[in-house]
PDB file of N, CA and C in Angstrom:
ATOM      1  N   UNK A   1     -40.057  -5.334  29.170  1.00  0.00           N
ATOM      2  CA  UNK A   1     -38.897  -6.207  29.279  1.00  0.00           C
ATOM      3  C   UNK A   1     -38.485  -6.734  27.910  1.00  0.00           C
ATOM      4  N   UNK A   2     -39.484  -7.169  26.681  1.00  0.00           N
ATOM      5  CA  UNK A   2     -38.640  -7.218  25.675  1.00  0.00           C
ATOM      6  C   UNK A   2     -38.137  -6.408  24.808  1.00  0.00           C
ATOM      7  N   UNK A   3     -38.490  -5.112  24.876  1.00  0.00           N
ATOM      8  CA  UNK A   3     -37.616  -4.405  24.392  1.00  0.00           C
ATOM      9  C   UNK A   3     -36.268  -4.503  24.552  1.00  0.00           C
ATOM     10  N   UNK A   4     -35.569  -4.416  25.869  1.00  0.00           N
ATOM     11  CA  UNK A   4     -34.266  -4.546  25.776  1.00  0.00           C
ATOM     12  C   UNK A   4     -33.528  -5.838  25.412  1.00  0.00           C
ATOM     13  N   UNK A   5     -34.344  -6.737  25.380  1.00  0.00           N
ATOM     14  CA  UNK A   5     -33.901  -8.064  24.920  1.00  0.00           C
ATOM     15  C   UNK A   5     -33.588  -8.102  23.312  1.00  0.00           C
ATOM     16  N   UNK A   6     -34.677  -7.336  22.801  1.00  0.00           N
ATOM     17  CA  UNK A   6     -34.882  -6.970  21.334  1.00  0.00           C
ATOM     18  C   UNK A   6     -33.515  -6.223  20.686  1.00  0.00           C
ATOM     19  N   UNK A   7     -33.197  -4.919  21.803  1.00  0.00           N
ATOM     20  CA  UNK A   7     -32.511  -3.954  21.545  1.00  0.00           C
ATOM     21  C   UNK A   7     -30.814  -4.807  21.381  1.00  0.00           C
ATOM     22  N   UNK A   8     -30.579  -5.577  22.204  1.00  0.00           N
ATOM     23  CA  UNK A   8     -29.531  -6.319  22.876  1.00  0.00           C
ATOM     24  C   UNK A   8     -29.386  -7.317  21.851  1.00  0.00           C
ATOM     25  N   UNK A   9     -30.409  -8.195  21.167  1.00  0.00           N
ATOM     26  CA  UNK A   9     -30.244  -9.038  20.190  1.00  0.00           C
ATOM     27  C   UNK A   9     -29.458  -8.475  18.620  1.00  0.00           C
ATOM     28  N   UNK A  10     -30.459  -7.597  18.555  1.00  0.00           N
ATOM     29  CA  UNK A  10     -29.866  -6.472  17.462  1.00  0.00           C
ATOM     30  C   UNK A  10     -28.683  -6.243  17.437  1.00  0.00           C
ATOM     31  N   UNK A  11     -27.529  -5.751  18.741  1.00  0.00           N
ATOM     32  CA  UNK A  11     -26.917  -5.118  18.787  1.00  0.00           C
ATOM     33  C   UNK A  11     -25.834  -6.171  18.216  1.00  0.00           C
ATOM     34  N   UNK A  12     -25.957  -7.508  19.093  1.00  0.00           N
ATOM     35  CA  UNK A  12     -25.011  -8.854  19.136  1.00  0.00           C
ATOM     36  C   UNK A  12     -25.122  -9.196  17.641  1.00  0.00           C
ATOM     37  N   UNK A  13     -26.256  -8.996  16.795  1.00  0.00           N
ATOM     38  CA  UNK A  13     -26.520  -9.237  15.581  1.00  0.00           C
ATOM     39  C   UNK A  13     -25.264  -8.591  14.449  1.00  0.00           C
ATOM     40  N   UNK A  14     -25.436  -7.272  14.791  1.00  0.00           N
ATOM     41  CA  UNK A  14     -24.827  -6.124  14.042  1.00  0.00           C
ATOM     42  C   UNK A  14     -23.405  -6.646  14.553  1.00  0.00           C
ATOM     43  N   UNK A  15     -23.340  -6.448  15.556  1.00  0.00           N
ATOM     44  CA  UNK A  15     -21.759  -6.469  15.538  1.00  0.00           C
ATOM     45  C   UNK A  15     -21.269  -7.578  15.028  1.00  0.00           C
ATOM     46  N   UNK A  16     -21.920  -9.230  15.252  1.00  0.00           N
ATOM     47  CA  UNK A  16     -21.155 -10.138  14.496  1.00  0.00           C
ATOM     48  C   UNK A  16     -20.937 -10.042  13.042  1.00  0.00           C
ATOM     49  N   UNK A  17     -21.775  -9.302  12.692  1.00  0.00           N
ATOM     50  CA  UNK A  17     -22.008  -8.806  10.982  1.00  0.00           C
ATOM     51  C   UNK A  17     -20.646  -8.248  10.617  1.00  0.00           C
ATOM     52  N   UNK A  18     -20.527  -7.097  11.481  1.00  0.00           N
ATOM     53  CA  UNK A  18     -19.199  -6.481  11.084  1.00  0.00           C
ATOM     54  C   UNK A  18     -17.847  -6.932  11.468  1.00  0.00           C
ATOM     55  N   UNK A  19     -17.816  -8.033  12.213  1.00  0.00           N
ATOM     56  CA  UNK A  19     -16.738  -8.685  12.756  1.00  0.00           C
ATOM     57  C   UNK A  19     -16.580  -9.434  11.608  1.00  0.00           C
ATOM     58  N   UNK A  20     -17.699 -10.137  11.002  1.00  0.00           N
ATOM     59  CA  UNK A  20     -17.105 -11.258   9.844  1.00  0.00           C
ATOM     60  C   UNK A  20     -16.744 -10.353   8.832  1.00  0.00           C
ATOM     61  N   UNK A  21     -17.288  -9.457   8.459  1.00  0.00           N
ATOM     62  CA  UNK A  21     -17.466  -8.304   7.103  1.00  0.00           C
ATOM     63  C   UNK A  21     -15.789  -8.155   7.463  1.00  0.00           C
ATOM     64  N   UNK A  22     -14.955  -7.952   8.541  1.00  0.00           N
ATOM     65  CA  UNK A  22     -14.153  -7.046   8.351  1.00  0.00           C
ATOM     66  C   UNK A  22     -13.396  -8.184   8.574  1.00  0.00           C
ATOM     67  N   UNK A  23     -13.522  -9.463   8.848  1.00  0.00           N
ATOM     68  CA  UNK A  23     -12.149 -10.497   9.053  1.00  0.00           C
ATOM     69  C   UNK A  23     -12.029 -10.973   7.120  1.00  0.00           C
ATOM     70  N   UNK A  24     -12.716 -10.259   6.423  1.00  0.00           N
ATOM     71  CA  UNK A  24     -12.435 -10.968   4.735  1.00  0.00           C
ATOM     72  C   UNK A  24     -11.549  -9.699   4.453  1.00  0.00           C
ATOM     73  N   UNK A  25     -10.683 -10.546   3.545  1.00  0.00           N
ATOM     74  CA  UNK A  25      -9.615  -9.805   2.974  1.00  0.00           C
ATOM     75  C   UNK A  25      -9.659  -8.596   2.585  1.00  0.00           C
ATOM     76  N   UNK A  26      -8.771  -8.125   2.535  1.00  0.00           N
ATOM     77  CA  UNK A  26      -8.854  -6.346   1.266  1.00  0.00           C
ATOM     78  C   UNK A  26      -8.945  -6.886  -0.022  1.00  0.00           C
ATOM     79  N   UNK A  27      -9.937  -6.411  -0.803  1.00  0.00           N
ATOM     80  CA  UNK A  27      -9.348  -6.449  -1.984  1.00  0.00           C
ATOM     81  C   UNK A  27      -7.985  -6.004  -2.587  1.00  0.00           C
ATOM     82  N   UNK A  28      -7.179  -7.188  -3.312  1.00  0.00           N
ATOM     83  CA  UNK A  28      -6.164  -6.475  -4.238  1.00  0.00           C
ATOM     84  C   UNK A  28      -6.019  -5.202  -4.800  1.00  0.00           C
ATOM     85  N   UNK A  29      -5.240  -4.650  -4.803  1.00  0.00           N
ATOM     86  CA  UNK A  29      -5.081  -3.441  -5.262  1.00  0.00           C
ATOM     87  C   UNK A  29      -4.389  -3.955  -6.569  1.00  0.00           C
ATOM     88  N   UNK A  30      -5.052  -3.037  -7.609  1.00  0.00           N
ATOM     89  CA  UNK A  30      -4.497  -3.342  -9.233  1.00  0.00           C
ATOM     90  C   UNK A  30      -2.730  -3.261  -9.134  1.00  0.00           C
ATOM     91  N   UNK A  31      -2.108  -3.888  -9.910  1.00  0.00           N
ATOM     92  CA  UNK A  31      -0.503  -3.019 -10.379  1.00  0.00           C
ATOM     93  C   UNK A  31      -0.786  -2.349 -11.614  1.00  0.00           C
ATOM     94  N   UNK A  32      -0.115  -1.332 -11.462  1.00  0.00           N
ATOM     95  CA  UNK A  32      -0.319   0.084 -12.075  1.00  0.00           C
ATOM     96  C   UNK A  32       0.882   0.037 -12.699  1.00  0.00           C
ATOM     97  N   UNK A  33       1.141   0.130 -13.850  1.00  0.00           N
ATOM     98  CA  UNK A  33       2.300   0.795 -14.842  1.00  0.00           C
ATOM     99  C   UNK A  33       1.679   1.919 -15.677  1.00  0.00           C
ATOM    100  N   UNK A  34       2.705   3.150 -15.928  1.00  0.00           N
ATOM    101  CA  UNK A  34       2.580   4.131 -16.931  1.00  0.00           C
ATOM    102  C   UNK A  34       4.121   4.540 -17.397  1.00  0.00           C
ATOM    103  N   UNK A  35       4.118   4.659 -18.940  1.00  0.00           N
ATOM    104  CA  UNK A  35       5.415   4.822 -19.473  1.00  0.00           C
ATOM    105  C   UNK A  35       5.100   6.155 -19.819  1.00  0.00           C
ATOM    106  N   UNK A  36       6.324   7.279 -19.685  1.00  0.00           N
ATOM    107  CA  UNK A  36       6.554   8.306 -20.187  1.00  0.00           C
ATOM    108  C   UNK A  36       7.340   8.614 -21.060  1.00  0.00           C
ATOM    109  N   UNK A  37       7.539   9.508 -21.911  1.00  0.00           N
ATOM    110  CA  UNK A  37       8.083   9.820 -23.112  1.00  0.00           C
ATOM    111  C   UNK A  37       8.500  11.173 -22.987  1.00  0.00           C
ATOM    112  N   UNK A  38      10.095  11.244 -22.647  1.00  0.00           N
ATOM    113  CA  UNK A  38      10.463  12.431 -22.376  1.00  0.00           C
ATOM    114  C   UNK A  38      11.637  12.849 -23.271  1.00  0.00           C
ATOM    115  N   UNK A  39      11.329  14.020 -23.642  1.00  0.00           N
ATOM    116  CA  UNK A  39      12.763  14.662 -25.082  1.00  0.00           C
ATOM    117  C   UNK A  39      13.775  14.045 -24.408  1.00  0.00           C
ATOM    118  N   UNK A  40      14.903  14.140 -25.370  1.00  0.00           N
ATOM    119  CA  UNK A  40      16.615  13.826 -24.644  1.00  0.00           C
ATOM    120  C   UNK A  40      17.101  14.661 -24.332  1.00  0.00           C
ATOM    121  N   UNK A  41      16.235  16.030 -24.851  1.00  0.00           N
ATOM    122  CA  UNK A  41      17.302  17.352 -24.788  1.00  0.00           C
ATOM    123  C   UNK A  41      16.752  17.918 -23.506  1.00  0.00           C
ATOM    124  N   UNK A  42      15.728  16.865 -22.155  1.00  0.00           N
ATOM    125  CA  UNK A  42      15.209  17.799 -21.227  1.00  0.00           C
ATOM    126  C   UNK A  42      15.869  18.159 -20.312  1.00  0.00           C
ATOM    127  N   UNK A  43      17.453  17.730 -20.359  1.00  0.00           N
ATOM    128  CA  UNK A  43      18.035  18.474 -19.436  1.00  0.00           C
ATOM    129  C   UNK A  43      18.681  17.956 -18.162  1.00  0.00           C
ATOM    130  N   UNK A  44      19.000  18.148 -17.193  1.00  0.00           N
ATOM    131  CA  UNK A  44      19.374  17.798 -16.036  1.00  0.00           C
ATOM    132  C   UNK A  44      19.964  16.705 -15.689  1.00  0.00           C
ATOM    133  N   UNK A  45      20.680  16.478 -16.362  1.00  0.00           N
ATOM    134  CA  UNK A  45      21.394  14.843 -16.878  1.00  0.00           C
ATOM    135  C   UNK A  45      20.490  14.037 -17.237  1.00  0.00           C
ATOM    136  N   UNK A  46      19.241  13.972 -17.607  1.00  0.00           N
ATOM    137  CA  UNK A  46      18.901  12.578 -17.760  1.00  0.00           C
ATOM    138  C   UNK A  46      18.982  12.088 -18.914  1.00  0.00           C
ATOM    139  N   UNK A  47      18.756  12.421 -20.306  1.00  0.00           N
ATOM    140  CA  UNK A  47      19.905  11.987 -21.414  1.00  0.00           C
ATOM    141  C   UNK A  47      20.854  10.928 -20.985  1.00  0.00           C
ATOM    142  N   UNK A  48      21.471  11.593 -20.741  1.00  0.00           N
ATOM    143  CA  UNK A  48      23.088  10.750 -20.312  1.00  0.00           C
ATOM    144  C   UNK A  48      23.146   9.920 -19.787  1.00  0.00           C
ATOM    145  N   UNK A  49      21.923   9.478 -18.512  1.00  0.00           N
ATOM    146  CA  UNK A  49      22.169   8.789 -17.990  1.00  0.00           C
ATOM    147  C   UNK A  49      21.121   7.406 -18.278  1.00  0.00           C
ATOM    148  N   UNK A  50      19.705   7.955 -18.917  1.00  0.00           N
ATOM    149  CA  UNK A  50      19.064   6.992 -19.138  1.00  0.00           C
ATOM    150  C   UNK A  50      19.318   6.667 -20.361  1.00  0.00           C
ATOM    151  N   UNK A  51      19.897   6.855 -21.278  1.00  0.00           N
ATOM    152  CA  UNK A  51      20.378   6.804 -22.836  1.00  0.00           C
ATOM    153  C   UNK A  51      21.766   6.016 -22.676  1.00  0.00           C
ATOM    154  N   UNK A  52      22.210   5.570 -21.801  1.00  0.00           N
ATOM    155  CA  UNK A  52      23.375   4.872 -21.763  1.00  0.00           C
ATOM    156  C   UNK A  52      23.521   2.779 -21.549  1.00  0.00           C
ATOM    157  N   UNK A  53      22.126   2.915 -20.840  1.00  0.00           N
ATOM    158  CA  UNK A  53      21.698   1.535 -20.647  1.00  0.00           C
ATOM    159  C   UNK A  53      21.626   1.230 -18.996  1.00  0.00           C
ATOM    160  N   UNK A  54      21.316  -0.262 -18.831  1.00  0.00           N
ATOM    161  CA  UNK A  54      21.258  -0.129 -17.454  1.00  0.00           C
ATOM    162  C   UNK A  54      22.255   0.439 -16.696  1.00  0.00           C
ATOM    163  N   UNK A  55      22.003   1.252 -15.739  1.00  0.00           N
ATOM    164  CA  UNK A  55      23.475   1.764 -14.770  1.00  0.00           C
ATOM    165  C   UNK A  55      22.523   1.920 -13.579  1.00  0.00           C
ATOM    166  N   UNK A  56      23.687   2.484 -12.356  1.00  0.00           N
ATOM    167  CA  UNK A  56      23.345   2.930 -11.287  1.00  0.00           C
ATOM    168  C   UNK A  56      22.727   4.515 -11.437  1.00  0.00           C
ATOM    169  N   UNK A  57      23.454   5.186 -12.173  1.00  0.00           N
ATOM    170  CA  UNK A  57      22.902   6.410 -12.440  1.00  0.00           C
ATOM    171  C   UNK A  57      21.076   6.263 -13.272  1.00  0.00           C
ATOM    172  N   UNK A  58      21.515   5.739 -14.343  1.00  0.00           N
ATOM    173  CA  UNK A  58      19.792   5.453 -14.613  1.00  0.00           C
ATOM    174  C   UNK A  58      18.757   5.149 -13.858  1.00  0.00           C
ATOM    175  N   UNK A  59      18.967   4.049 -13.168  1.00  0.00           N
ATOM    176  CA  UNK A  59      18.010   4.034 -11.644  1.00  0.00           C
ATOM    177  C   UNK A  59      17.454   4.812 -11.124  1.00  0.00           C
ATOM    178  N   UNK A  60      18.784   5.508 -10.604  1.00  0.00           N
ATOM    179  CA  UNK A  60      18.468   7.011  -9.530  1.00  0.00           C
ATOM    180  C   UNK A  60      17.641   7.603 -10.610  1.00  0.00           C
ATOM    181  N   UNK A  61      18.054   8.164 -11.569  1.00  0.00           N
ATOM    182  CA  UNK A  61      17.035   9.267 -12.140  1.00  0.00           C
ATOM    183  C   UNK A  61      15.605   9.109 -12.578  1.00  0.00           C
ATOM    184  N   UNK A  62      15.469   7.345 -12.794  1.00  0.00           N
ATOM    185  CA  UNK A  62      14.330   7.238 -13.365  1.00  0.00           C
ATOM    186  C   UNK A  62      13.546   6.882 -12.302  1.00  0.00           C
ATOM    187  N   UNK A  63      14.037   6.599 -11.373  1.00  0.00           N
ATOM    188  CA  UNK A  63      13.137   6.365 -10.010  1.00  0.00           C
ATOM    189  C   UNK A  63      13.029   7.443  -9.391  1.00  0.00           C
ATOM    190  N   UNK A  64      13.851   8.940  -9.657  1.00  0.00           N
ATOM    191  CA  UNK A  64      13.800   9.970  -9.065  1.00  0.00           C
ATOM    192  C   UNK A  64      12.422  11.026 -10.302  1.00  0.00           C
ATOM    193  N   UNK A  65      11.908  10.083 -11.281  1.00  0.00           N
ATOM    194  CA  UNK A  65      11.264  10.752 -12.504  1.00  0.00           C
ATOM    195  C   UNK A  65       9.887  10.344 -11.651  1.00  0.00           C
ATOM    196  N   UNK A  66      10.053   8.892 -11.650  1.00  0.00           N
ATOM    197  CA  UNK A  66       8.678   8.058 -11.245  1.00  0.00           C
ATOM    198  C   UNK A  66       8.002   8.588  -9.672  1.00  0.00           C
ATOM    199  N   UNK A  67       9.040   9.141  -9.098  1.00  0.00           N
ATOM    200  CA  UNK A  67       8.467   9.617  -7.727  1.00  0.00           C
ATOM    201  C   UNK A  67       7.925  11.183  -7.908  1.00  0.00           C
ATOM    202  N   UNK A  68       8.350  11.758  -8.546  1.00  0.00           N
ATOM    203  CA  UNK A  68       7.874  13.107  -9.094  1.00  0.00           C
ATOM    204  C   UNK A  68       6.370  12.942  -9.285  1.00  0.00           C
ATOM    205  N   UNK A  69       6.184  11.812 -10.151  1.00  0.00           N
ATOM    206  CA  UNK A  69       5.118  11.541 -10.870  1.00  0.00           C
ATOM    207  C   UNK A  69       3.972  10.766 -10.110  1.00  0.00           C
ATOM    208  N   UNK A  70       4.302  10.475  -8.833  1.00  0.00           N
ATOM    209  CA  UNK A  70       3.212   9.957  -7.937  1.00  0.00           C
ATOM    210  C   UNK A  70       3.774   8.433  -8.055  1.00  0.00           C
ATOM    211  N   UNK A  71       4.814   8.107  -8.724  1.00  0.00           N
ATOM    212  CA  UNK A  71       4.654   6.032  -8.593  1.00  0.00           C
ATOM    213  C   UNK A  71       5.594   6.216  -7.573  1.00  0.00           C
ATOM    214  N   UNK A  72       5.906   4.499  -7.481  1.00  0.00           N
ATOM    215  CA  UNK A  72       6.719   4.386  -6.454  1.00  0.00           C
ATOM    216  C   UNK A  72       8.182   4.043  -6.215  1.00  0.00           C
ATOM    217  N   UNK A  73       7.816   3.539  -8.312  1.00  0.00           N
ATOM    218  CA  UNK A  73       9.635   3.716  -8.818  1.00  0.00           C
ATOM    219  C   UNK A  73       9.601   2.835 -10.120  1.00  0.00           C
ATOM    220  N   UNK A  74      10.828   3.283 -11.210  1.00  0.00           N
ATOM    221  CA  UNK A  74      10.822   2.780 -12.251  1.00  0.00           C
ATOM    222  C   UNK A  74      10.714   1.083 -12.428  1.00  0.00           C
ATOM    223  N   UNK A  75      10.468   0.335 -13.278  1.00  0.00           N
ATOM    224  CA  UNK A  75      10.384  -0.414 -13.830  1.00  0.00           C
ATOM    225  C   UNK A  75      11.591  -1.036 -14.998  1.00  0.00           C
ATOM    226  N   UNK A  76      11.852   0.279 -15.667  1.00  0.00           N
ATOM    227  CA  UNK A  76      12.279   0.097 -17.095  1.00  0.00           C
ATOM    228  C   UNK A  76      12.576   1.640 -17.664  1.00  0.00           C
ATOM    229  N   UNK A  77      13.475   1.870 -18.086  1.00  0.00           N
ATOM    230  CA  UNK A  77      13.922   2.847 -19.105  1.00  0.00           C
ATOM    231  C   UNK A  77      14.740   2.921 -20.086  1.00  0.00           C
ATOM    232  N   UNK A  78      15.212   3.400 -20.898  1.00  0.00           N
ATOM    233  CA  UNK A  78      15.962   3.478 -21.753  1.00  0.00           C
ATOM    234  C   UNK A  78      15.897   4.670 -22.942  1.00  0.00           C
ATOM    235  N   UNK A  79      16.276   4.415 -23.824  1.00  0.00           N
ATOM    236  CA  UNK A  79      15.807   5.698 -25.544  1.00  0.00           C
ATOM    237  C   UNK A  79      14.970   4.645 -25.576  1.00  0.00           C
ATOM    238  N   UNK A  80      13.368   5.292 -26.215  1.00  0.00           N
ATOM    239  CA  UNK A  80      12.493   4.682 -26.840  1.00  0.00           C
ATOM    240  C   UNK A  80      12.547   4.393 -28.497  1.00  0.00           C
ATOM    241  N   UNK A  81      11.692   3.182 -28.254  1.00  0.00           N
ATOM    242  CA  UNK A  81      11.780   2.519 -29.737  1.00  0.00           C
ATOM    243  C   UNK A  81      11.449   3.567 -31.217  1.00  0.00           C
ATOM    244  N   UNK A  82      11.618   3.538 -31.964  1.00  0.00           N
ATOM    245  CA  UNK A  82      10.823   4.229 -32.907  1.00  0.00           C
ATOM    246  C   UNK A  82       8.910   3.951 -32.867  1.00  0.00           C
ATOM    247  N   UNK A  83       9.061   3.060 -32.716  1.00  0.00           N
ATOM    248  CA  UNK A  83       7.580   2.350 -33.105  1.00  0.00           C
ATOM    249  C   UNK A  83       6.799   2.837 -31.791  1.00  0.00           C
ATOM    250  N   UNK A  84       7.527   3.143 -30.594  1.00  0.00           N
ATOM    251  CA  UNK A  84       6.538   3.799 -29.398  1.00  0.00           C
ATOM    252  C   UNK A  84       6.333   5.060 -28.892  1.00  0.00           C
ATOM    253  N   UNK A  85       6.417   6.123 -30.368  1.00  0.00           N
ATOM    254  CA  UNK A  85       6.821   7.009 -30.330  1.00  0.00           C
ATOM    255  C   UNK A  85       6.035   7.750 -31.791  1.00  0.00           C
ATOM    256  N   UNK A  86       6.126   6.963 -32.441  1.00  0.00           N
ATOM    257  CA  UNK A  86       5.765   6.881 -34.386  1.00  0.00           C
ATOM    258  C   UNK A  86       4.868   5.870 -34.312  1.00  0.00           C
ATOM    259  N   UNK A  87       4.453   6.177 -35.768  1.00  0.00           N
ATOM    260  CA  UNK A  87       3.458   4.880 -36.317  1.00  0.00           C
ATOM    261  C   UNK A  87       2.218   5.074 -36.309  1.00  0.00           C
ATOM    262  N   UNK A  88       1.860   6.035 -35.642  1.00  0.00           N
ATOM    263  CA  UNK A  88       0.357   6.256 -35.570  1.00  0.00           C
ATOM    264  C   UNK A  88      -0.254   6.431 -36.980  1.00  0.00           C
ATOM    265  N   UNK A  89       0.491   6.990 -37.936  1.00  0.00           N
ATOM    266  CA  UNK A  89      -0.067   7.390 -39.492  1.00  0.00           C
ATOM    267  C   UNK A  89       0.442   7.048 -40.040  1.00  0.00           C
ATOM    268  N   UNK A  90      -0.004   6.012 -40.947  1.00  0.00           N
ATOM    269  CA  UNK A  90       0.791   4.769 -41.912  1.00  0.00           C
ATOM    270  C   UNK A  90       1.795   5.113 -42.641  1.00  0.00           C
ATOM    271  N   UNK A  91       1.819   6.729 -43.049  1.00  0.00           N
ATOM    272  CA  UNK A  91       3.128   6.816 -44.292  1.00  0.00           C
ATOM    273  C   UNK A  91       3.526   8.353 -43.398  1.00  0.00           C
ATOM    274  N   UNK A  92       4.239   7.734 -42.389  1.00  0.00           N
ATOM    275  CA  UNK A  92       5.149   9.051 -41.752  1.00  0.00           C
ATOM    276  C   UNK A  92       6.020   9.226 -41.828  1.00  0.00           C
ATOM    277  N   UNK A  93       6.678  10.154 -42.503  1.00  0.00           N
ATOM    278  CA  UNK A  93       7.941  10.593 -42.693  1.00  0.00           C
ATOM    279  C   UNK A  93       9.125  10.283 -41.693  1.00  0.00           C
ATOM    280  N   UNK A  94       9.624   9.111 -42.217  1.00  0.00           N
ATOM    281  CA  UNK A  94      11.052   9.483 -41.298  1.00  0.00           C
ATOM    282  C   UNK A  94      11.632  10.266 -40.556  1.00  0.00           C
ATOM    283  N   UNK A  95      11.980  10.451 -38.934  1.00  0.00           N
ATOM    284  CA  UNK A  95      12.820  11.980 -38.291  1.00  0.00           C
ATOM    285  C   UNK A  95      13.887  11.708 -39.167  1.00  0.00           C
ATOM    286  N   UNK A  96      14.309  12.929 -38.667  1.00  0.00           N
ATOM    287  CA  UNK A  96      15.543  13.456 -39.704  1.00  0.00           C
ATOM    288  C   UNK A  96      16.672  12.364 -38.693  1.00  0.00           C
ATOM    289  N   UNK A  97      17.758  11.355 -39.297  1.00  0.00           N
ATOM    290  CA  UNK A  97      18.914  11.137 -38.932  1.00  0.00           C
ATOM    291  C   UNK A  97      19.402  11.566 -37.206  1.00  0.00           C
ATOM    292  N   UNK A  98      19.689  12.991 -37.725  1.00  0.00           N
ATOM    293  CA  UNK A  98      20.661  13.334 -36.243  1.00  0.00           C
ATOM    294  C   UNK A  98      19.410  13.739 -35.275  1.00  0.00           C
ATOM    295  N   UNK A  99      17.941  13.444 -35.196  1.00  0.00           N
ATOM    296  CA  UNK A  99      17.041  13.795 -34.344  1.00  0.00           C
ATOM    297  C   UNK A  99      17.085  12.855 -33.198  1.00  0.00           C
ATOM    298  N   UNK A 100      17.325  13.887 -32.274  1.00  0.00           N
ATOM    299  CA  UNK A 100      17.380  12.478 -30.810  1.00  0.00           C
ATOM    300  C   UNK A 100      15.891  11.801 -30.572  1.00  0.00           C
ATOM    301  N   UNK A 101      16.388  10.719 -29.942  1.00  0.00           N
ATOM    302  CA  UNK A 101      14.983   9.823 -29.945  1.00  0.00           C
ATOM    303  C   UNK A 101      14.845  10.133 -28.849  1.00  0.00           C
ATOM    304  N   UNK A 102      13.120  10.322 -28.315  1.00  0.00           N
ATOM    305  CA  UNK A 102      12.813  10.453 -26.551  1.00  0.00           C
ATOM    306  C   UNK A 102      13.582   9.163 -25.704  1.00  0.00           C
ATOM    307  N   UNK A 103      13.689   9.411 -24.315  1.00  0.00           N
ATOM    308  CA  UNK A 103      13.492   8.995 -23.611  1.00  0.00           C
ATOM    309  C   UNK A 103      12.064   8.177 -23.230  1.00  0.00           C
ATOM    310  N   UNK A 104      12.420   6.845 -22.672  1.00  0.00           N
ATOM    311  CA  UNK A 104      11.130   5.908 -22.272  1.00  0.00           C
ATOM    312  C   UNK A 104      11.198   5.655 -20.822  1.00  0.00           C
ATOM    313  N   UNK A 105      10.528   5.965 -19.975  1.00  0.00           N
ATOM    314  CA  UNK A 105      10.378   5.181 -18.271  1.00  0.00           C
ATOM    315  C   UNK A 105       9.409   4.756 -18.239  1.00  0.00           C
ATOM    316  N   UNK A 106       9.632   4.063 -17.472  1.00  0.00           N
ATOM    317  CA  UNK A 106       7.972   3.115 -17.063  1.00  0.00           C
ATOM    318  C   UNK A 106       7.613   2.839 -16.011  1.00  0.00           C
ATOM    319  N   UNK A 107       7.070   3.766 -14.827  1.00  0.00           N
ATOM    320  CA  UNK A 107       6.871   3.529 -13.373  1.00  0.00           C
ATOM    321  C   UNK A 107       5.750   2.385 -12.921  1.00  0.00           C
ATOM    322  N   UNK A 108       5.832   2.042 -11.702  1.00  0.00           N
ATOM    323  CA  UNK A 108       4.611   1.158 -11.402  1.00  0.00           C
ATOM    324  C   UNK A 108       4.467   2.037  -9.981  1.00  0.00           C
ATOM    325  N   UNK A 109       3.243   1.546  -9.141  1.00  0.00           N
ATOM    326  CA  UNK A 109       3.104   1.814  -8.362  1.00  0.00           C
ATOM    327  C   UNK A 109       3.645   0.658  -7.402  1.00  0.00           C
TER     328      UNK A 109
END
């Protein structure tokens, strides 16, 4: 007879265990940003459209870049800075003038 009393205690044991275990929160999930750096010359309008400043067209494309890419949509785009792009080696030659500057997006999840 105490076995099943034993067995039965256990069981009421365990399960309240996992009832409290599972009434605590999820952990947060991190926010995730990654910026990409894409030529101007890649084509398919996006030049034009993210090189122009905020618009409706920029949106679409850079949120249509960021979903490609696994996020869940842009953040931020524009032509990137010189400095996020350059700089890595203290005495780097200037691009030439008429060299287009990349493209910058910045998806989050």
């Amino acid at each position: 007879m105490r076995r099943p009393v034993v067995a039965l205690l256990a069981l009421v044991l365990t399960t309240a265990a996992h009832q409290a275990h599972a009434g605590e929160a999820a952990p947060a999930r991190a926010h995730v940003e990654k910026t990409f750096l894409i030529p101007a010359e890649e084509g398919y309008g996006v030049g034009e459209c993210l090189s122009s400043g905020p618009s409706e067209c920029g949106q679409v494309v850079a949120n249509a870049w960021c979903e490609s890419q696994g996020y869940a949509s842009a953040v931020n785009y524009g032509v990137a800075a010189q400095d996020e792009y350059t700089g890595a080696i203290p005495a780097a030659p200037m691009p030439a003038p008429n060299a287009a500057r990349p493209l910058r997006i910045t998806c989050q999840d």
